[in-house]
PDB file of N, CA and C in Angstrom:
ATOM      1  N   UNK A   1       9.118  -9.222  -7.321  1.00  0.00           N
ATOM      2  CA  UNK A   1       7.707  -9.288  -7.011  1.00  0.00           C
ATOM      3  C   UNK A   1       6.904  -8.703  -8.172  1.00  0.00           C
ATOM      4  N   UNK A   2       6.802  -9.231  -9.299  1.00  0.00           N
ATOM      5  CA  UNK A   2       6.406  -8.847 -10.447  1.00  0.00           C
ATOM      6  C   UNK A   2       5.385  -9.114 -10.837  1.00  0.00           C
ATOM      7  N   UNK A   3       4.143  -8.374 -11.110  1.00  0.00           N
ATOM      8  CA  UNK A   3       2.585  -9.011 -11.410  1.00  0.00           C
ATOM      9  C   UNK A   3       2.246  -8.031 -12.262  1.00  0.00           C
ATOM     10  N   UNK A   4       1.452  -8.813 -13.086  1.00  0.00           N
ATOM     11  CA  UNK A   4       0.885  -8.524 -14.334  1.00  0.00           C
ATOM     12  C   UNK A   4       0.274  -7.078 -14.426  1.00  0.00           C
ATOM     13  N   UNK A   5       0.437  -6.652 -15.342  1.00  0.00           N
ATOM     14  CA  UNK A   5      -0.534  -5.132 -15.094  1.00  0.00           C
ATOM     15  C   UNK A   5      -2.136  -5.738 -15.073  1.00  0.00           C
ATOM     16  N   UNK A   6      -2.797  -6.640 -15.448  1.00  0.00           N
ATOM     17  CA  UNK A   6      -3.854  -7.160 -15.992  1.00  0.00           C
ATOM     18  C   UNK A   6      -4.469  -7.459 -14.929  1.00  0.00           C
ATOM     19  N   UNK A   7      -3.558  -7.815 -13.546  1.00  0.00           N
ATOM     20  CA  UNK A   7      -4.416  -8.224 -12.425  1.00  0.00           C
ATOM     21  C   UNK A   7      -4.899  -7.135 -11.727  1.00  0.00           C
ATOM     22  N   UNK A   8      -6.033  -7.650 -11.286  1.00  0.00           N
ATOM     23  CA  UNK A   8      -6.490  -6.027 -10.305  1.00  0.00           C
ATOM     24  C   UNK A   8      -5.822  -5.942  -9.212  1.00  0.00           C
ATOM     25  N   UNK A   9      -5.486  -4.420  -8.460  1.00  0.00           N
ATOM     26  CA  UNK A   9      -4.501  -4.606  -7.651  1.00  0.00           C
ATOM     27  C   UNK A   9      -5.653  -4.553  -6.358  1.00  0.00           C
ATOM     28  N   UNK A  10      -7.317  -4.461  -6.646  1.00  0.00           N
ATOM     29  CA  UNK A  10      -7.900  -5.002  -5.192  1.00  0.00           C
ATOM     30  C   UNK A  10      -8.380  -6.158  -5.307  1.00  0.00           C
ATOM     31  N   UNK A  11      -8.597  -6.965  -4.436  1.00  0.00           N
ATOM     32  CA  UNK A  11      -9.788  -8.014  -4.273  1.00  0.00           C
ATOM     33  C   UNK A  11     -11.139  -7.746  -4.004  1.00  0.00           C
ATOM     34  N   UNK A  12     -12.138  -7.361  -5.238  1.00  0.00           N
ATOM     35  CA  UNK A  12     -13.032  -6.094  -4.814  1.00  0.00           C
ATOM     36  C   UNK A  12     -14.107  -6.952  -4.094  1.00  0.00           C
ATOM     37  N   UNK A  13     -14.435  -8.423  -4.128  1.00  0.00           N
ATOM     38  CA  UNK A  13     -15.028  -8.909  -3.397  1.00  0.00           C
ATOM     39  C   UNK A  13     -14.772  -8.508  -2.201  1.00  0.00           C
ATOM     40  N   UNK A  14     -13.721  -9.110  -1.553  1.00  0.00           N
ATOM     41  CA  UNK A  14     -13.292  -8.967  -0.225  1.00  0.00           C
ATOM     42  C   UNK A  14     -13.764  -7.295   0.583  1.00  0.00           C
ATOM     43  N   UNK A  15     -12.729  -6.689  -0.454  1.00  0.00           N
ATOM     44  CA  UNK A  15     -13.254  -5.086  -0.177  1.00  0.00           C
ATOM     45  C   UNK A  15     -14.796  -4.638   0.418  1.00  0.00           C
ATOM     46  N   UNK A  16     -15.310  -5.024  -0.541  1.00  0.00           N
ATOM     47  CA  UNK A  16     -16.909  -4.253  -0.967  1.00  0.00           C
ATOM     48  C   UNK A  16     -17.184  -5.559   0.551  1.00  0.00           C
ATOM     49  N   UNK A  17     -17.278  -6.639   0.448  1.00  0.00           N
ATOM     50  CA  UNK A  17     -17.252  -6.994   1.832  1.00  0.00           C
ATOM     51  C   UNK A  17     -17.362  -6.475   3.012  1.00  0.00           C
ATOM     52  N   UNK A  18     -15.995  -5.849   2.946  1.00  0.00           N
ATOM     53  CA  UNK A  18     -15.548  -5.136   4.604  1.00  0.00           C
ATOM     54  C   UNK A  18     -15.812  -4.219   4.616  1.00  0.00           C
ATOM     55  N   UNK A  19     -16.504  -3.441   3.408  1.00  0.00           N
ATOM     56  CA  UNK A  19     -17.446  -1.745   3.454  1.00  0.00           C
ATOM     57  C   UNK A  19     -18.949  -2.294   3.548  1.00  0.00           C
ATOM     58  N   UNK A  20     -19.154  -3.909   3.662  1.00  0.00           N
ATOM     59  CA  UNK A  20     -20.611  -4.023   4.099  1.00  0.00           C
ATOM     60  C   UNK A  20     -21.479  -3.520   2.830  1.00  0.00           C
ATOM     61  N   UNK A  21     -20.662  -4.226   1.373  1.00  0.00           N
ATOM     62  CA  UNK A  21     -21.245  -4.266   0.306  1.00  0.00           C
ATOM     63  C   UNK A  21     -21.804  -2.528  -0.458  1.00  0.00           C
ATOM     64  N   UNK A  22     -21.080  -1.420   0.254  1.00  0.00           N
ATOM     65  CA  UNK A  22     -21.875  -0.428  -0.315  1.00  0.00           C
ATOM     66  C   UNK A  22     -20.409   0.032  -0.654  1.00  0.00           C
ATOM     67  N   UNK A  23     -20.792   0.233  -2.254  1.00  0.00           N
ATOM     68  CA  UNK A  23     -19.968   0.764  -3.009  1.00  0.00           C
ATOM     69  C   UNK A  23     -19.187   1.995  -2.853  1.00  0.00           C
ATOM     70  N   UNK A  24     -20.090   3.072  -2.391  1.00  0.00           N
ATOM     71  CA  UNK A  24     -19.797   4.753  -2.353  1.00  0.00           C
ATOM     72  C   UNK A  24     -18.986   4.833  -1.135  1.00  0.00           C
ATOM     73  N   UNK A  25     -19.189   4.013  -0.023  1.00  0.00           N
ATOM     74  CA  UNK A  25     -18.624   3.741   1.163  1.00  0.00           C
ATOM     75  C   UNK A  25     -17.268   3.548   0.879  1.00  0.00           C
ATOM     76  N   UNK A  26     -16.581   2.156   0.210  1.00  0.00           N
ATOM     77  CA  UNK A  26     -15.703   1.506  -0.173  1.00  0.00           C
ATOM     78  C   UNK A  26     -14.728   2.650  -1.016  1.00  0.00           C
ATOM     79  N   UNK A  27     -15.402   3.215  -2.521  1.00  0.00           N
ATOM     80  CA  UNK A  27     -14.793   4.289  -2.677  1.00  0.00           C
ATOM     81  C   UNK A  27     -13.965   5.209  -1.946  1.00  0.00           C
ATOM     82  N   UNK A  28     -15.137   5.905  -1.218  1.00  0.00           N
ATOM     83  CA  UNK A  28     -15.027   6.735  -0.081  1.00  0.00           C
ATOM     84  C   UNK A  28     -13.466   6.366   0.732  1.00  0.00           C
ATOM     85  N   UNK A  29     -13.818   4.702   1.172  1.00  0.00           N
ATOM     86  CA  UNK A  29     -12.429   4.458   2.108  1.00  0.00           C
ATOM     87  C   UNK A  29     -11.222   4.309   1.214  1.00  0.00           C
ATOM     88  N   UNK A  30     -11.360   4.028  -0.259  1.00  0.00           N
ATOM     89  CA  UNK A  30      -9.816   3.726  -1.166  1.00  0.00           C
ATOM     90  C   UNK A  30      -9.235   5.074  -1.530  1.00  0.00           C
ATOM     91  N   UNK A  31     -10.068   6.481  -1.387  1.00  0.00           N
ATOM     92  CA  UNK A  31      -9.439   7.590  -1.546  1.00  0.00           C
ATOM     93  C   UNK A  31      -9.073   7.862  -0.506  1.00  0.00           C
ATOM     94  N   UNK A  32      -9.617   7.365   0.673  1.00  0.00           N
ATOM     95  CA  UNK A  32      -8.704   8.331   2.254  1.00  0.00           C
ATOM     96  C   UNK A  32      -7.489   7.344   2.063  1.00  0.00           C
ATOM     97  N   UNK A  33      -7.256   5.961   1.587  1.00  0.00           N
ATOM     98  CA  UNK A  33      -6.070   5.202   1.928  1.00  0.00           C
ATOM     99  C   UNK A  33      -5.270   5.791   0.777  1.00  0.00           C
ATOM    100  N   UNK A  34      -5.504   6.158  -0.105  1.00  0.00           N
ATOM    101  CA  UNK A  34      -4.775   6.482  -1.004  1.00  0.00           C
ATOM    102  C   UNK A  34      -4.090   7.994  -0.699  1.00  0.00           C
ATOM    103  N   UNK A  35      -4.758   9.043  -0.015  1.00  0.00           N
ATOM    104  CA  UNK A  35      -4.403  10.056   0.212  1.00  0.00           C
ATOM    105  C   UNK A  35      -3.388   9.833   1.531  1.00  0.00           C
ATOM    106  N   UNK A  36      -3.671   8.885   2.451  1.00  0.00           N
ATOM    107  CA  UNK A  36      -2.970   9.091   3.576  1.00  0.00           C
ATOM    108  C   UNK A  36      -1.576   8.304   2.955  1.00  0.00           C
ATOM    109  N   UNK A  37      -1.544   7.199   1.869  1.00  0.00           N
ATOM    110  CA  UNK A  37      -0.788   6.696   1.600  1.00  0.00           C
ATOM    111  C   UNK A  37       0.650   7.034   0.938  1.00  0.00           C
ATOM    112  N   UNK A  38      -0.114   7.963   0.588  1.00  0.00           N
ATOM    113  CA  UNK A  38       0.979   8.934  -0.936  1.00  0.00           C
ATOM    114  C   UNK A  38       1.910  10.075   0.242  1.00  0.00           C
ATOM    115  N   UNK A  39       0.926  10.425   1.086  1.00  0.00           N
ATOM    116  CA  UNK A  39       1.930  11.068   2.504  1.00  0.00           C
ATOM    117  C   UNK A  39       2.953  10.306   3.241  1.00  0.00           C
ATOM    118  N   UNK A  40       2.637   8.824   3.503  1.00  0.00           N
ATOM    119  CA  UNK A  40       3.192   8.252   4.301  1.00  0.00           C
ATOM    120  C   UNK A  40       4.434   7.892   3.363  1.00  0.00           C
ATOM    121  N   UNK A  41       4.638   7.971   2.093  1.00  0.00           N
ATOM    122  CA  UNK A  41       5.295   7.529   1.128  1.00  0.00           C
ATOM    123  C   UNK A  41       6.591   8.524   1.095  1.00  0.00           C
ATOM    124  N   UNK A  42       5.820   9.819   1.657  1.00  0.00           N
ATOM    125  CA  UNK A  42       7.145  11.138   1.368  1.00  0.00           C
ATOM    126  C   UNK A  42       7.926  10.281   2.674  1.00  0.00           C
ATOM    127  N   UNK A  43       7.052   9.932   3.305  1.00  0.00           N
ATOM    128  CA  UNK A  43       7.734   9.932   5.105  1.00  0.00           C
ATOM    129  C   UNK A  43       8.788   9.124   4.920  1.00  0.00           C
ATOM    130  N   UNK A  44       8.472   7.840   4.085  1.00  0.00           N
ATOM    131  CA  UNK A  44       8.637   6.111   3.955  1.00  0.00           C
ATOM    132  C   UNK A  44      10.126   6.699   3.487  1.00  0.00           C
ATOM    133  N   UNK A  45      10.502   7.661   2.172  1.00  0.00           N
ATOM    134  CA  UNK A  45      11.422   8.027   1.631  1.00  0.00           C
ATOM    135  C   UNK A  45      12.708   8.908   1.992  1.00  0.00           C
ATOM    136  N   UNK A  46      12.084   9.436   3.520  1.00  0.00           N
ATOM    137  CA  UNK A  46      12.852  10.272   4.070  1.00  0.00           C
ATOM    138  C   UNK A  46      13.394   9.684   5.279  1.00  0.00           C
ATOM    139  N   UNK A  47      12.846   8.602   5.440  1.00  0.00           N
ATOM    140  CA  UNK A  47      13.681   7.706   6.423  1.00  0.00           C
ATOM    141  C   UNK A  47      14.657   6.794   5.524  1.00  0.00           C
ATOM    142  N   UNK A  48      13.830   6.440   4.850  1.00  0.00           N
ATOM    143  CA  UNK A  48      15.599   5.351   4.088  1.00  0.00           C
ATOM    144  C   UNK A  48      16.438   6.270   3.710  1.00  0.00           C
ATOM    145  N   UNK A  49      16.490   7.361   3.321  1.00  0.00           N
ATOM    146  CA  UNK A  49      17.461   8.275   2.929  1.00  0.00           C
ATOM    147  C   UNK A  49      18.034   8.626   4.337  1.00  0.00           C
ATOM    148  N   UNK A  50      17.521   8.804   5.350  1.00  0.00           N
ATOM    149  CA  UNK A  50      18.388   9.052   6.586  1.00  0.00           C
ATOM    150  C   UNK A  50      19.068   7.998   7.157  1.00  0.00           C
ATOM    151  N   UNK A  51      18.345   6.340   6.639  1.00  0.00           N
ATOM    152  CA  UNK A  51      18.907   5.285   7.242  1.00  0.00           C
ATOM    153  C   UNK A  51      18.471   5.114   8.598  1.00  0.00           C
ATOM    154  N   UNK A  52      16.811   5.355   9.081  1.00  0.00           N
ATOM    155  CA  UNK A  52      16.033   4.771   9.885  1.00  0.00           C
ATOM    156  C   UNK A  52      15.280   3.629   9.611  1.00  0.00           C
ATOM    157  N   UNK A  53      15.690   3.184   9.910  1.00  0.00           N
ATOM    158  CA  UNK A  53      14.787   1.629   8.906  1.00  0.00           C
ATOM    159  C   UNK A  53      13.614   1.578  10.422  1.00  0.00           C
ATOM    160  N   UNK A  54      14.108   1.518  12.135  1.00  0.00           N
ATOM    161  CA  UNK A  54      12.923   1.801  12.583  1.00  0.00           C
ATOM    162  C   UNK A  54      11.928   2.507  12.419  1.00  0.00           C
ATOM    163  N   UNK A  55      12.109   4.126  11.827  1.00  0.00           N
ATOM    164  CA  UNK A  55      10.835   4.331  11.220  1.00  0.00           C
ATOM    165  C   UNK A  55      10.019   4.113  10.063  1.00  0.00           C
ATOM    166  N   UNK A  56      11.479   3.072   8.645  1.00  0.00           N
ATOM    167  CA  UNK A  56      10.684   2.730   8.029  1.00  0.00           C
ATOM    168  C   UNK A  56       9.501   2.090   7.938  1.00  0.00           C
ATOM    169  N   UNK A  57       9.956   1.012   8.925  1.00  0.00           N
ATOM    170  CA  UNK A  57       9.083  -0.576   9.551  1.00  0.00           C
ATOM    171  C   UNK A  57       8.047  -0.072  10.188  1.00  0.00           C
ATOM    172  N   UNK A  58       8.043   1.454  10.973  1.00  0.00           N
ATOM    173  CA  UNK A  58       6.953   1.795  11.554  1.00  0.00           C
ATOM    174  C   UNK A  58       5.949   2.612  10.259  1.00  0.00           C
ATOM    175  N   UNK A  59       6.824   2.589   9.368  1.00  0.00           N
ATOM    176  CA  UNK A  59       5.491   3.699   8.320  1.00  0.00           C
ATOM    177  C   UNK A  59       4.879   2.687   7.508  1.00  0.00           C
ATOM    178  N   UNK A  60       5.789   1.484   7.359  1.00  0.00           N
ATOM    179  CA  UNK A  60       5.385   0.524   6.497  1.00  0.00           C
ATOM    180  C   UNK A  60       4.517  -0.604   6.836  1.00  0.00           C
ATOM    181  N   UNK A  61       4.148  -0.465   8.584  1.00  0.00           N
ATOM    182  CA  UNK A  61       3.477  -1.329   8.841  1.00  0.00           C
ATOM    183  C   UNK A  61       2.251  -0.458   9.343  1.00  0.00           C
ATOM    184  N   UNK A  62       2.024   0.999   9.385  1.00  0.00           N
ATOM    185  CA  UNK A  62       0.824   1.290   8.933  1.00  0.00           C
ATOM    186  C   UNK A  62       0.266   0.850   7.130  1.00  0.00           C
ATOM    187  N   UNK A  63       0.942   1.538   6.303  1.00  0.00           N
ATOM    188  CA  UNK A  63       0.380   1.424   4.902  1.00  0.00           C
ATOM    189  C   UNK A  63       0.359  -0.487   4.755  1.00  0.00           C
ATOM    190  N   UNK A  64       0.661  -1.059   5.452  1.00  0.00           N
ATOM    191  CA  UNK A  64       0.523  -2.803   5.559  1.00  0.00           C
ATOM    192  C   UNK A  64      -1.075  -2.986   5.837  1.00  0.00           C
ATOM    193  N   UNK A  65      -1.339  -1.815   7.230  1.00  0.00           N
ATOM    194  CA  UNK A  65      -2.379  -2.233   8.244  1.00  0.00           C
ATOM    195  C   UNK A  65      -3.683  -1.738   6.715  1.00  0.00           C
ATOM    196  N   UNK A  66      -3.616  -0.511   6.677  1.00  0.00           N
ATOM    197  CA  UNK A  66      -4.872  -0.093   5.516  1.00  0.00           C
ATOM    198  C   UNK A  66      -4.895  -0.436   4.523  1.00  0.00           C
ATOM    199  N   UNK A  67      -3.791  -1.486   3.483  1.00  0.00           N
ATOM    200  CA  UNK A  67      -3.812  -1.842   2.406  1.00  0.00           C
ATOM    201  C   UNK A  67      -4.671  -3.247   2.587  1.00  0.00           C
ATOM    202  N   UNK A  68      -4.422  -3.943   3.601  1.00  0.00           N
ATOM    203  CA  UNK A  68      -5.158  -5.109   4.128  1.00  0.00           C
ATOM    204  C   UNK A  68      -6.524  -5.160   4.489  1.00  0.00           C
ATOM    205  N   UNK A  69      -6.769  -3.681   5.456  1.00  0.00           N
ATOM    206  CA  UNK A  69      -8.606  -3.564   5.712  1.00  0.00           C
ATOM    207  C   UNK A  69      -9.155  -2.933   4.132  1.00  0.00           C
ATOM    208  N   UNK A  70      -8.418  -3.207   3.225  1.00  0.00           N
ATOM    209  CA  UNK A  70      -9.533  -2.590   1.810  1.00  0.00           C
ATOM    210  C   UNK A  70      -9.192  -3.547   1.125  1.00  0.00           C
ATOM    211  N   UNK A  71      -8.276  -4.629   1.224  1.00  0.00           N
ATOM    212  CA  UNK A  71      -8.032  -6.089  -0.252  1.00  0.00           C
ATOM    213  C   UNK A  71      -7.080  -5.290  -0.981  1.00  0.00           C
ATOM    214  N   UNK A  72      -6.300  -4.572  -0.851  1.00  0.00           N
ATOM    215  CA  UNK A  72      -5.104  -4.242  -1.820  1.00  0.00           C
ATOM    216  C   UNK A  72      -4.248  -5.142  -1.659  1.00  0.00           C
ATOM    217  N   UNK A  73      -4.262  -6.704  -1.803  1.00  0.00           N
ATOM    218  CA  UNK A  73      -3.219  -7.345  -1.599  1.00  0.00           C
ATOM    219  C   UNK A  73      -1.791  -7.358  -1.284  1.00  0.00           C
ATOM    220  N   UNK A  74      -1.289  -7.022  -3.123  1.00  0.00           N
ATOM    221  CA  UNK A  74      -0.139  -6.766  -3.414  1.00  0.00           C
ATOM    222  C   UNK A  74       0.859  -5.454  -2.697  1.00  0.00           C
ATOM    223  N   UNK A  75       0.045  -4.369  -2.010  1.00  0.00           N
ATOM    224  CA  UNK A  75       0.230  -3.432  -1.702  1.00  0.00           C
ATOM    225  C   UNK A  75       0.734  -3.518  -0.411  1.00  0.00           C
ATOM    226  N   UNK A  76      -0.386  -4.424   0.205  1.00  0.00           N
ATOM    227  CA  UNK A  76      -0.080  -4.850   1.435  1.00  0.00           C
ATOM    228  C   UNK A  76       1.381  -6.031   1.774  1.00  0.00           C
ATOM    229  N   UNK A  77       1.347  -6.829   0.728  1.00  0.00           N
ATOM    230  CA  UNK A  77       2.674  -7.557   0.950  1.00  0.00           C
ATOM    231  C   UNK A  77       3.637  -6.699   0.586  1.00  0.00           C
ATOM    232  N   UNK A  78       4.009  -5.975  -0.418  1.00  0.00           N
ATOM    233  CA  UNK A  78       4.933  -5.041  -0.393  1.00  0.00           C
ATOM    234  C   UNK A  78       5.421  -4.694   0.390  1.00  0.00           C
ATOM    235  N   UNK A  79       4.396  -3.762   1.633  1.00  0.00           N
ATOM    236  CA  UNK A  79       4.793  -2.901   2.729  1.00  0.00           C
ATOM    237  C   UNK A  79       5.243  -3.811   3.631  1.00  0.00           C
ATOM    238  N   UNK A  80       4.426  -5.323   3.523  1.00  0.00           N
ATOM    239  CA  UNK A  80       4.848  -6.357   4.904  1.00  0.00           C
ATOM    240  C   UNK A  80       6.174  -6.701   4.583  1.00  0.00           C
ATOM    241  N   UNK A  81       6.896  -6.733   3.209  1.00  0.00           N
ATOM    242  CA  UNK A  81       8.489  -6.872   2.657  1.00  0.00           C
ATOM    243  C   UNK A  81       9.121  -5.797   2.898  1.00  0.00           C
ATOM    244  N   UNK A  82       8.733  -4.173   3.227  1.00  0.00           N
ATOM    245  CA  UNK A  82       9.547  -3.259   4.040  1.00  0.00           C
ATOM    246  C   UNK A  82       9.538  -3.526   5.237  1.00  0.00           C
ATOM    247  N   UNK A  83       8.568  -3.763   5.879  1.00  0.00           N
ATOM    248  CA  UNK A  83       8.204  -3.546   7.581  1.00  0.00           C
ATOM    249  C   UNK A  83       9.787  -4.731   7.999  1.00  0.00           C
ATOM    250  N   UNK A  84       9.546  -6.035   7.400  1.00  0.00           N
ATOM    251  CA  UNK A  84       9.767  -7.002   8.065  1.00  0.00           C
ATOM    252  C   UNK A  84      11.656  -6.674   7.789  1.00  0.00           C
ATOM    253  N   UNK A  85      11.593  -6.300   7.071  1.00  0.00           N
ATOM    254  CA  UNK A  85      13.298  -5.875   6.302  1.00  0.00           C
ATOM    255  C   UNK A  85      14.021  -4.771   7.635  1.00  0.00           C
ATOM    256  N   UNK A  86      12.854  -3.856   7.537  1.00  0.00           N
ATOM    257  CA  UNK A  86      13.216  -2.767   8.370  1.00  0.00           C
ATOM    258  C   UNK A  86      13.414  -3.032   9.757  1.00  0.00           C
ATOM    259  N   UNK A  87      12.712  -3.822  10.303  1.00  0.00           N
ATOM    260  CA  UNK A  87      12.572  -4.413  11.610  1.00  0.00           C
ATOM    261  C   UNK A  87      13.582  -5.375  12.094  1.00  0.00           C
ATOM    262  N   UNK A  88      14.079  -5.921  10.368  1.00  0.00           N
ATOM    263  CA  UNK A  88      15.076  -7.052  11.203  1.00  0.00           C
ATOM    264  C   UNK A  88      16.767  -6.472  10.775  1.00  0.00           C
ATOM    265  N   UNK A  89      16.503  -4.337  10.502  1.00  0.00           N
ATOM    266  CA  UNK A  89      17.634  -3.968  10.263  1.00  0.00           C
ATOM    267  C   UNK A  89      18.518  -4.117   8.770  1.00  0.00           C
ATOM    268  N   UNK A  90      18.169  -4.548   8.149  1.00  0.00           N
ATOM    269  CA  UNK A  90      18.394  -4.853   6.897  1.00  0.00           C
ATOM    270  C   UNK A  90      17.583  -4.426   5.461  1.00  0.00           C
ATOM    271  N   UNK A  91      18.058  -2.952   5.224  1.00  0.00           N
ATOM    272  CA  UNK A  91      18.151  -2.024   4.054  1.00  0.00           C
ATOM    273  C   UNK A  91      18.278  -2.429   2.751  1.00  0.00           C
ATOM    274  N   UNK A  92      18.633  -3.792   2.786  1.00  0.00           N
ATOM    275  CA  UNK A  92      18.520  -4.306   1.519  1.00  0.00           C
ATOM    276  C   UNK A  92      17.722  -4.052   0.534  1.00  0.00           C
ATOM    277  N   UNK A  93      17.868  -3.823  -0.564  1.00  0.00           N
ATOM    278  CA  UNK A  93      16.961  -3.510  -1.444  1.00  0.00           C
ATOM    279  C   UNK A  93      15.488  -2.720  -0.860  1.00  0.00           C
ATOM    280  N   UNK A  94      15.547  -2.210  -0.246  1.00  0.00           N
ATOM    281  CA  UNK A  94      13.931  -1.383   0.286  1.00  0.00           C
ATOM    282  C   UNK A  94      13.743  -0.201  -0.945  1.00  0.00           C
ATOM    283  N   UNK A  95      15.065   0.563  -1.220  1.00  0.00           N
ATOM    284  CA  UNK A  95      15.032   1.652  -2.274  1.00  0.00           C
ATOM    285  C   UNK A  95      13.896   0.710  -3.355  1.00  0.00           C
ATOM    286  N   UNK A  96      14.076  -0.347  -3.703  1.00  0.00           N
ATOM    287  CA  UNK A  96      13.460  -0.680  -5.074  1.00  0.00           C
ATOM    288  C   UNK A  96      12.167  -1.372  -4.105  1.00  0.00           C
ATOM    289  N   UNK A  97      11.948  -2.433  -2.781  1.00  0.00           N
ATOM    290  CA  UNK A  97      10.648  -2.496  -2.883  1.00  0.00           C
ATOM    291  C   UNK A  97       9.710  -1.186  -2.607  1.00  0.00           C
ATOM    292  N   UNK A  98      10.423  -0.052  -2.265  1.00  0.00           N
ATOM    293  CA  UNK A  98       9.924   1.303  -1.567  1.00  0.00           C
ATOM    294  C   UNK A  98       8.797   2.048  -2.988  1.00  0.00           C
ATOM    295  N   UNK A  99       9.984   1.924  -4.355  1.00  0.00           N
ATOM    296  CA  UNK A  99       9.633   2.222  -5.592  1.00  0.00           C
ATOM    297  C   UNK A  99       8.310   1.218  -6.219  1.00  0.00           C
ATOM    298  N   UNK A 100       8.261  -0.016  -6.046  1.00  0.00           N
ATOM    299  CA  UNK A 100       7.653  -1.327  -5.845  1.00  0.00           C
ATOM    300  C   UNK A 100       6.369  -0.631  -5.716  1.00  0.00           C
ATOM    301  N   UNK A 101       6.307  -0.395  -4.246  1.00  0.00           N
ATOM    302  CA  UNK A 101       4.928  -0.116  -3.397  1.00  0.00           C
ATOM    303  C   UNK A 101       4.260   1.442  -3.951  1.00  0.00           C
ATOM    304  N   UNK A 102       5.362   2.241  -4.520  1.00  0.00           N
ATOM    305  CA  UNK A 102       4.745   3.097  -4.957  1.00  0.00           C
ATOM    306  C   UNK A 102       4.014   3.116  -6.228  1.00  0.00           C
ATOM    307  N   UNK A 103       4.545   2.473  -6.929  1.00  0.00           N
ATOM    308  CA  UNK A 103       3.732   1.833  -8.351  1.00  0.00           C
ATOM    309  C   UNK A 103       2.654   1.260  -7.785  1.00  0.00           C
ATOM    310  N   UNK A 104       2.249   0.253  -7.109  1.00  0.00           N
ATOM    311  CA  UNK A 104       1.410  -0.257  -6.981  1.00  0.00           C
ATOM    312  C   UNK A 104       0.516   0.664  -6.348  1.00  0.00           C
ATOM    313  N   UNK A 105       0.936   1.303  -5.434  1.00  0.00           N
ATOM    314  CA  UNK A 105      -0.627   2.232  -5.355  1.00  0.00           C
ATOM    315  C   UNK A 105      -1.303   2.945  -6.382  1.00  0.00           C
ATOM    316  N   UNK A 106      -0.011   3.237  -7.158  1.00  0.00           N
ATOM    317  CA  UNK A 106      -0.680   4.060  -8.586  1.00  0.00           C
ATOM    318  C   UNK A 106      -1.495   3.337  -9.353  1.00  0.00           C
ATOM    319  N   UNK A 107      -0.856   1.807  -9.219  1.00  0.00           N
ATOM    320  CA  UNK A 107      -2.305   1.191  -9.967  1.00  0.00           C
ATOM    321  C   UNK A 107      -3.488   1.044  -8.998  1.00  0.00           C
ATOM    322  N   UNK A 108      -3.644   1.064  -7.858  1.00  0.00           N
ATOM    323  CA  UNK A 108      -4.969   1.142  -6.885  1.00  0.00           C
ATOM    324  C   UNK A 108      -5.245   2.349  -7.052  1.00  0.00           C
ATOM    325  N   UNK A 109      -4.487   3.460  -7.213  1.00  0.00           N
ATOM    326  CA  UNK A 109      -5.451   5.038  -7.806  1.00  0.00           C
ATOM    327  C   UNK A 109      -5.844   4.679  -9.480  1.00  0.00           C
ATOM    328  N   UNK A 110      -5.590   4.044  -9.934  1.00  0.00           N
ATOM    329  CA  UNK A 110      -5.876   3.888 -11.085  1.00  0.00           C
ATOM    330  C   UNK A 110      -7.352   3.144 -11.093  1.00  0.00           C
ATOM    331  N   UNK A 111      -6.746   2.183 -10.546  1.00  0.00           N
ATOM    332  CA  UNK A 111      -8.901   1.267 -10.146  1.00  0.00           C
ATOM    333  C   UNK A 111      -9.836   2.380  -9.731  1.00  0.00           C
ATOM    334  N   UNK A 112      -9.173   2.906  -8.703  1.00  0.00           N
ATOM    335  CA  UNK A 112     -10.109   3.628  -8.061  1.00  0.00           C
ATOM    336  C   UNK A 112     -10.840   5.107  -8.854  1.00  0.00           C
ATOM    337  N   UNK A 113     -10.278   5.428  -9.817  1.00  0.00           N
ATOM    338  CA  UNK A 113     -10.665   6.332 -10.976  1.00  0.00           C
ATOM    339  C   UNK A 113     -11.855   5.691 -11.446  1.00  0.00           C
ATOM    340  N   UNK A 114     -11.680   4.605 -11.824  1.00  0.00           N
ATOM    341  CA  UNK A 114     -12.451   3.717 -13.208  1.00  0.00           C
ATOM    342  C   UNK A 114     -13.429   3.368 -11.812  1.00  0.00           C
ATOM    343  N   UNK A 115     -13.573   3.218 -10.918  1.00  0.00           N
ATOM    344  CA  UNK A 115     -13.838   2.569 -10.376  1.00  0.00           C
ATOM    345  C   UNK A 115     -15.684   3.357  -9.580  1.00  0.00           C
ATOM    346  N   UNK A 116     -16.805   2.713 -10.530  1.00  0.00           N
ATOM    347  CA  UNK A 116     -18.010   2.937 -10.364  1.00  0.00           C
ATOM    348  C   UNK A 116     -18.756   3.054  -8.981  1.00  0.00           C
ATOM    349  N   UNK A 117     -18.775   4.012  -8.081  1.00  0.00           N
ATOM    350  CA  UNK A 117     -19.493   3.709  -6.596  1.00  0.00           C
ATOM    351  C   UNK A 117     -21.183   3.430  -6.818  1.00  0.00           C
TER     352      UNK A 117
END
């Protein structure tokens, strides 16, 4: 699942959209997803290491649900490639999309730096 560093990792139309076009708002909501995200990430890591994939699928289909209400696309399919893995029991490769999803938020904290309210 390999994408360019060059693409943005939001759809800021969409975004600024669903914050009802106000910038500081939108901000506002990409740092609470980002903060709750980077937590859910310790969680995300301490279940595949125990070999709960039900609670992976359950941590991964929150960070699915908030990557989607802000246009983080890529972020959001990521997590929907743990959830759906985890759910149907199969650990396969999650270590690397787990690593995957964590990069990619780093580039959505990265927008969100540069990123003018």
């Amino acid at each position: 699942m390999t994408v360019s560093a060059e693409v943005c990792p939001i759809d800021l139309a969409d975004g600024l959209a669903r914050a009802g076009d106000d910038r500081a708002f939108y901000r506002e909501l990409l740092d609470l997803f980002l903060d709750d995200a980077r937590q859910r990430l310790v969680h995300l890591e301490a279940a595949l290491s125990g070999g709960d994939l039900t609670q992976v699928a359950s941590i991964a289909h929150s960070i699915k649900g908030a990557a989607a209400n802000l246009a983080a696309e890529r972020a959001r399919a990521l997590a929907w490639a743990i959830e759906s893995r985890g759910r149907a029991g199969d650990g396969t490769g999650l270590a690397e999309l787990a690593g995957e999803l964590a990069a990619e938020l780093e580039r959505v904290a990265d927008f969100t730096r540069s990123f003018e309210a």
